[in-house]
N, C-alpha and C. Protein backbone atom coordinates (compact mmCIF):
# COMPACT_ATOMS: atom_id res chain seq x y z
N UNK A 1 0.82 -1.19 0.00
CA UNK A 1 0.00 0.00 0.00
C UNK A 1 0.87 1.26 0.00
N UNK A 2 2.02 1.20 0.81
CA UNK A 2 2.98 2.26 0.86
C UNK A 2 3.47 2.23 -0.19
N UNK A 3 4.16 1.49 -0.92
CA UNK A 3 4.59 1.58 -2.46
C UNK A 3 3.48 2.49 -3.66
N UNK A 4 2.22 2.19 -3.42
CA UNK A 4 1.40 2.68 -4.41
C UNK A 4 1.14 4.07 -3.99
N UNK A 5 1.24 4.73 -2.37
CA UNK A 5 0.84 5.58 -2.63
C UNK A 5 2.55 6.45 -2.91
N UNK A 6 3.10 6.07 -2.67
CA UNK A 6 4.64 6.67 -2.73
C UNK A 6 4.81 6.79 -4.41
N UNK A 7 4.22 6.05 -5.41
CA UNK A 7 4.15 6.32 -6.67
C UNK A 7 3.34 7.13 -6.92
N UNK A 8 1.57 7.64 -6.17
CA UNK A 8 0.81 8.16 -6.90
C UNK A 8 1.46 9.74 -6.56
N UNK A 9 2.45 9.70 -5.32
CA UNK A 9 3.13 11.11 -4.70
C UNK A 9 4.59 11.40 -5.71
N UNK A 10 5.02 10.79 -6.21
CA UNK A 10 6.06 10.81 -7.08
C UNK A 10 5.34 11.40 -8.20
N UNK A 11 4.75 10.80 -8.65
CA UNK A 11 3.64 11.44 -10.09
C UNK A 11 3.09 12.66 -9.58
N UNK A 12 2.79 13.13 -8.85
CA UNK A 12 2.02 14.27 -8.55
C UNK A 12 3.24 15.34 -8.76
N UNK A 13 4.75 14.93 -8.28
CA UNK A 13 5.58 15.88 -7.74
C UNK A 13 6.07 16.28 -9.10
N UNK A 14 6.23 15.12 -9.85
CA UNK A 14 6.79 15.50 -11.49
C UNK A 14 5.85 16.52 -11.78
N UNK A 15 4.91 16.21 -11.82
CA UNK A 15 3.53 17.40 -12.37
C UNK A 15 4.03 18.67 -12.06
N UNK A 16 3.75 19.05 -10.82
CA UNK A 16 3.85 20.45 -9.82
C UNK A 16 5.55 20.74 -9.98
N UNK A 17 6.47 19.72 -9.80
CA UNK A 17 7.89 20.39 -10.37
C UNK A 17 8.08 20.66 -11.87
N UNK A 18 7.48 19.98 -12.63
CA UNK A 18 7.65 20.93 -13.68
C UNK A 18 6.86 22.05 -14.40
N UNK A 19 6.05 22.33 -13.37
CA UNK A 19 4.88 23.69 -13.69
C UNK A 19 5.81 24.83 -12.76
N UNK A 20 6.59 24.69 -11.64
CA UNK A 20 7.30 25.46 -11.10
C UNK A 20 8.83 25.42 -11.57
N UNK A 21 9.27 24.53 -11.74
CA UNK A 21 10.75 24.76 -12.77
C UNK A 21 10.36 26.09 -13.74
N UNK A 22 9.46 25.75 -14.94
CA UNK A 22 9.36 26.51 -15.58
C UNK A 22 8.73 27.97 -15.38
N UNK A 23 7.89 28.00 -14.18
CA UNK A 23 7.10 29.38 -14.12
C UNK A 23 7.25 30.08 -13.12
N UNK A 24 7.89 29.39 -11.98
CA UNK A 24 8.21 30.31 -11.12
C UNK A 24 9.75 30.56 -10.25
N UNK A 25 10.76 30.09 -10.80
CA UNK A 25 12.01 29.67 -10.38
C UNK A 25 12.33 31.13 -11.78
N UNK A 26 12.98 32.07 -10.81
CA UNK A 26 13.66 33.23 -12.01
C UNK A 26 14.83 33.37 -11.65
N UNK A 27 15.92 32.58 -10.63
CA UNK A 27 17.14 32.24 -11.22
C UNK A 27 17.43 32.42 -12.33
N UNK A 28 18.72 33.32 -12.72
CA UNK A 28 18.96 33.39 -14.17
C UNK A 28 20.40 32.45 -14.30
N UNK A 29 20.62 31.45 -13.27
CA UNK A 29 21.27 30.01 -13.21
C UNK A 29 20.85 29.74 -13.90
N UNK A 30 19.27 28.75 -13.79
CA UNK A 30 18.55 27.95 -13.92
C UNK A 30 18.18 27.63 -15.47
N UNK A 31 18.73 26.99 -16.17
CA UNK A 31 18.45 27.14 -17.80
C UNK A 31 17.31 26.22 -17.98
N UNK A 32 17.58 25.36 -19.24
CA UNK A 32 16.28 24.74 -19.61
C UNK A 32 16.44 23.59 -18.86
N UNK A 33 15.41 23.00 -17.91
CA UNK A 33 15.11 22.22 -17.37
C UNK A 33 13.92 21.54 -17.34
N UNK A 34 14.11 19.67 -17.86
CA UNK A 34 13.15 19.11 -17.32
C UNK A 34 13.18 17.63 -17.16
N UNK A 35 11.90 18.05 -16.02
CA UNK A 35 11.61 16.84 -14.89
C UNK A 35 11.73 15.34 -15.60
N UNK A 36 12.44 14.29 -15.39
CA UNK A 36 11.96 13.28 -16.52
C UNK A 36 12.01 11.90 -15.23
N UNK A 37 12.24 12.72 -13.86
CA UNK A 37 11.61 11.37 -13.08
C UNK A 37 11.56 11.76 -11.81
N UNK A 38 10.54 11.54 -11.07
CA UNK A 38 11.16 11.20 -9.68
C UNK A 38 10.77 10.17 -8.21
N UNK A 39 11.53 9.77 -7.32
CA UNK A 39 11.75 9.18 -6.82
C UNK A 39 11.38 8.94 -5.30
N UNK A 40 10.29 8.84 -4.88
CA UNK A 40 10.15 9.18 -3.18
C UNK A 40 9.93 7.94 -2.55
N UNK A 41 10.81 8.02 -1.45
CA UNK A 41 11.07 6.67 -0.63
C UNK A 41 9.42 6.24 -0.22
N UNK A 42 9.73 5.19 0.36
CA UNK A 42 8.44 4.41 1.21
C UNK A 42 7.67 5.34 2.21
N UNK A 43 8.83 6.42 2.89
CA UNK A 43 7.92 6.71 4.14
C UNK A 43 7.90 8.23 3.38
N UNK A 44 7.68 8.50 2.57
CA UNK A 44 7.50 10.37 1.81
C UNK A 44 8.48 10.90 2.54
N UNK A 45 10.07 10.62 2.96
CA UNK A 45 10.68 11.70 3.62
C UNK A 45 11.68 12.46 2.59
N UNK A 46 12.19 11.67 1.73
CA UNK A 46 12.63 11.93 0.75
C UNK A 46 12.43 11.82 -0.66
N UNK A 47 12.69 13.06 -1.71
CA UNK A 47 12.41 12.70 -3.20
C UNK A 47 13.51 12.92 -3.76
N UNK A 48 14.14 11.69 -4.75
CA UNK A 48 15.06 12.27 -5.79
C UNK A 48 14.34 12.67 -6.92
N UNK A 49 14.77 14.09 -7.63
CA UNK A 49 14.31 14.56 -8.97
C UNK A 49 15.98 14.15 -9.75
N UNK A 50 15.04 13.26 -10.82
CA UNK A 50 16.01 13.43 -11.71
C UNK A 50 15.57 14.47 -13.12
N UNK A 51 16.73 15.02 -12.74
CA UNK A 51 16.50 16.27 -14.51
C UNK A 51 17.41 15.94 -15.61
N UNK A 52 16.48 16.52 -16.62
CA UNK A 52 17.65 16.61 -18.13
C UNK A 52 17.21 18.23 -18.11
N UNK A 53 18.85 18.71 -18.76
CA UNK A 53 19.31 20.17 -18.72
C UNK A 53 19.96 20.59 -20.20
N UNK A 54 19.28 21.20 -21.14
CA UNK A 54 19.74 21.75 -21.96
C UNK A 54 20.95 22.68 -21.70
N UNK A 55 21.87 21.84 -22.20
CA UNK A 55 23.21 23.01 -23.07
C UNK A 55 24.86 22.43 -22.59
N UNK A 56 25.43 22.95 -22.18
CA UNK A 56 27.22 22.83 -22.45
C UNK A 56 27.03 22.52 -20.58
N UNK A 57 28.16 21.62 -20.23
CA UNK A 57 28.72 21.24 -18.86
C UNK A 57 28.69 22.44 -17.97
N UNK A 58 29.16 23.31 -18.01
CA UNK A 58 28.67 24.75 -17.63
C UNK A 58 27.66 25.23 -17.02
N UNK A 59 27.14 24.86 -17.67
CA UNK A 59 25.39 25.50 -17.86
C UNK A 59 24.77 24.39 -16.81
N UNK A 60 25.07 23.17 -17.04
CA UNK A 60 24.42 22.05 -16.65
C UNK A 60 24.90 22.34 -14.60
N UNK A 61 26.30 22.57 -14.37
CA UNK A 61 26.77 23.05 -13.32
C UNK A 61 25.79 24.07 -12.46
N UNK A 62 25.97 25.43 -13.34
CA UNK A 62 25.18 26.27 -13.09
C UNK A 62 23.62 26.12 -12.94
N UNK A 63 23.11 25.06 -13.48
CA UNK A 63 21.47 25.13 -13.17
C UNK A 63 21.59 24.29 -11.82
N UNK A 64 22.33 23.45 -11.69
CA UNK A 64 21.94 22.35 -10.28
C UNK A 64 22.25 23.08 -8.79
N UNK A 65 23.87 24.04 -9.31
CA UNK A 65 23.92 25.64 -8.02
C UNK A 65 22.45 26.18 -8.07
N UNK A 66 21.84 26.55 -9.22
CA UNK A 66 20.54 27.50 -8.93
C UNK A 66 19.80 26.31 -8.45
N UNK A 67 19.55 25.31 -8.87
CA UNK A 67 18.48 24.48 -7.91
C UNK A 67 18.67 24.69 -6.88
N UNK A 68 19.70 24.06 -6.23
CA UNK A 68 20.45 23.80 -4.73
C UNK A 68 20.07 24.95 -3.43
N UNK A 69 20.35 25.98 -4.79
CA UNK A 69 20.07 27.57 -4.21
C UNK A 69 18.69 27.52 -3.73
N UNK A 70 17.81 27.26 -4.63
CA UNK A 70 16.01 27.22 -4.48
C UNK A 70 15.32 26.36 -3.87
N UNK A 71 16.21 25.30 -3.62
CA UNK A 71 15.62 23.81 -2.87
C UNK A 71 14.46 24.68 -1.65
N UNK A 72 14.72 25.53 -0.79
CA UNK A 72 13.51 26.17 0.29
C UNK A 72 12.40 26.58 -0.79
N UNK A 73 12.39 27.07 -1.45
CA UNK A 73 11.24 27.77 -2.51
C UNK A 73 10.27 26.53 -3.01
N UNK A 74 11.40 26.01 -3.92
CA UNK A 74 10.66 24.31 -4.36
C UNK A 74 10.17 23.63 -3.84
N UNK A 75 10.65 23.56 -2.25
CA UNK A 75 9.75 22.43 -1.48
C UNK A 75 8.52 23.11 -0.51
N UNK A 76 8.77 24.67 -0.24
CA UNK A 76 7.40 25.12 0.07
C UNK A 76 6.31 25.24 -1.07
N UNK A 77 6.71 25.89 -2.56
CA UNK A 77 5.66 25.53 -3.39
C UNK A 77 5.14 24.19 -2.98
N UNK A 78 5.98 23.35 -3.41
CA UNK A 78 5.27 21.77 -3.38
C UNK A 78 4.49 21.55 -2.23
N UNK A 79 4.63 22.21 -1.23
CA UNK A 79 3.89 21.60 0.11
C UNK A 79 2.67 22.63 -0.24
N UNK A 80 2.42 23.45 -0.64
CA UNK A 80 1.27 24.52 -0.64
C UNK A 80 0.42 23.56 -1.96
N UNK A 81 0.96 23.10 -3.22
CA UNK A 81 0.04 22.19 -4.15
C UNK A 81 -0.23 20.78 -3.98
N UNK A 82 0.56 20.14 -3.26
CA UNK A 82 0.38 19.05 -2.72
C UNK A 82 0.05 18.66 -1.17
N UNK A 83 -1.34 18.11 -0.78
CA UNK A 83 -1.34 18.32 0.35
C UNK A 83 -0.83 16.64 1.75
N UNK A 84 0.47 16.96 1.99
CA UNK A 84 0.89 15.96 2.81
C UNK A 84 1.58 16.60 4.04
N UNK A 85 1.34 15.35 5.27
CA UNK A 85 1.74 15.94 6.58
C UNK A 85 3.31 16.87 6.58
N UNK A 86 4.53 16.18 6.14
CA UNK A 86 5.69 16.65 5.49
C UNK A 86 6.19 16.45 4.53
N UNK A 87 6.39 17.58 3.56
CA UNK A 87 7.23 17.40 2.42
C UNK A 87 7.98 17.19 2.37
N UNK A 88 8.29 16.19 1.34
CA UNK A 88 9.95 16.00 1.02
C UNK A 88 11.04 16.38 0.91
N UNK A 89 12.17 15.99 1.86
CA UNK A 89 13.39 16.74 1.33
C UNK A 89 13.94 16.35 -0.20
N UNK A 90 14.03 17.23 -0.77
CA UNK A 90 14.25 17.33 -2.33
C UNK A 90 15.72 17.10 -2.54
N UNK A 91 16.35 16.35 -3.36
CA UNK A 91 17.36 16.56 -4.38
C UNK A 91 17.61 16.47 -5.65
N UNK A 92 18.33 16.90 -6.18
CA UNK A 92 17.92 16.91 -7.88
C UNK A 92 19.87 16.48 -8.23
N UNK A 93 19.21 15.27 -9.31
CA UNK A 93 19.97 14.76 -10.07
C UNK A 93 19.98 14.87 -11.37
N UNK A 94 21.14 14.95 -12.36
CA UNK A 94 21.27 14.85 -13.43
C UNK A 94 20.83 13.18 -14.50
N UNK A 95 19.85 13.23 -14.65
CA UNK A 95 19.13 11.95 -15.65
C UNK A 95 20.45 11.67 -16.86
N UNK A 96 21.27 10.81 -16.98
CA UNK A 96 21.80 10.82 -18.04
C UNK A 96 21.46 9.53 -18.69
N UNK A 97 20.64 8.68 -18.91
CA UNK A 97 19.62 8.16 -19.45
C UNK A 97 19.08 8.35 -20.99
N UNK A 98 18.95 10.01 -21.34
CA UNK A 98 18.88 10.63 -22.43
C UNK A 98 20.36 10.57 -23.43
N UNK A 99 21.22 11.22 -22.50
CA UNK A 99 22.47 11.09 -23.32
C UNK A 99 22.84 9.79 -23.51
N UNK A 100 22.80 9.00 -22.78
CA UNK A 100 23.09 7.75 -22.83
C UNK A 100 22.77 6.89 -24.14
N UNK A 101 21.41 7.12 -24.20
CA UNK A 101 20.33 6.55 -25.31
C UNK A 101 21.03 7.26 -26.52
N UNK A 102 21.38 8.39 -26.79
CA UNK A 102 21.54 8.97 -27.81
C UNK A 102 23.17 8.68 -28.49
N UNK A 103 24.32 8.48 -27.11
CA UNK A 103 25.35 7.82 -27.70
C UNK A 103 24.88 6.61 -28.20
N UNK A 104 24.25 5.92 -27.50
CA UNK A 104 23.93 4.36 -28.15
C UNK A 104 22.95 4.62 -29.47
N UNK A 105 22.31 5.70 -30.33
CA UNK A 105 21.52 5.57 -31.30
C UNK A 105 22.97 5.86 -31.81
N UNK A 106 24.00 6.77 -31.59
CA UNK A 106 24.81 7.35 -32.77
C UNK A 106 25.57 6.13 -33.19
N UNK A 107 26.47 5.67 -32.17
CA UNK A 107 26.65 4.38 -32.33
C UNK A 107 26.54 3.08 -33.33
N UNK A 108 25.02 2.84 -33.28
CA UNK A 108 23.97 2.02 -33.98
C UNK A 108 24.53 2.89 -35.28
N UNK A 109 23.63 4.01 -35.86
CA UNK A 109 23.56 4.27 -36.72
C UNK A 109 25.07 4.57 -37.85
N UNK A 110 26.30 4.34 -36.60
CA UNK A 110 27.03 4.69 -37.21
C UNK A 110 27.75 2.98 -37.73
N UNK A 111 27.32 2.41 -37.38
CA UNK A 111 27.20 0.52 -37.56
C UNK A 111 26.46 0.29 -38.93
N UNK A 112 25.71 0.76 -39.01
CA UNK A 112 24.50 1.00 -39.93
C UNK A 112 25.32 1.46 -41.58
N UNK A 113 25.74 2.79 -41.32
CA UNK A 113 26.38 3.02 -42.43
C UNK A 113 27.79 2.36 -43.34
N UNK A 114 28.57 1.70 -42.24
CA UNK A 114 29.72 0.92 -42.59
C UNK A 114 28.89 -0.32 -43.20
């Protein structure tokens, strides 16, 4: 039962973090960011966000400082749209999953042409 609702609270948080990534976080850190998972233990004390971050190593640096920076902002939004006894302590990870997939298409395709 704790598993299901710890998923239907994970799904909710992707929702509401990426309506606030984008609309209310004005860090001018913070580049293009988005939500592509996240993660909350059994007992809701903790959530990992994993993100994908448009642009150069740099940039990617600089948005996770501006998260880090906002983590108080992010997790009071979330507690004001989501209603649970305590919100999660938040951390945000880099998803490399995407890049991953995409060395392995170049890869392929470059198999393909030989």
């Amino acid at each position: 039962m704790s598993n299901l609702r710890a998923n239907r609270v994970s799904e909710q948080m992707k929702k509401e973090l990426g309506d606030i990534l984008s609309r209310k976080i004005k860090d001018p850190r913070v580049g293009f960011v988005t939500v592509t998972d996240v993660q909350v233990s059994g007992d809701l004390q903790q959530a990992k966000v994993f993100i994908s971050i448009f642009g150069e190593d740099q940039q990617k640096e600089d948005t996770l400082v501006g998260l880090a920076k906002s983590k108080g902002f992010i997790r009071t939004e979330i507690g004001k749209r989501i209603r649970l006894r305590k919100t999660p302590e938040i951390s945000f990870e880099i998803d490399e999953a995407i890049q991953y997939g995409n060395k392995i298409e170049r890869i392929l395709s470059d198999l393909n042409k030989e």
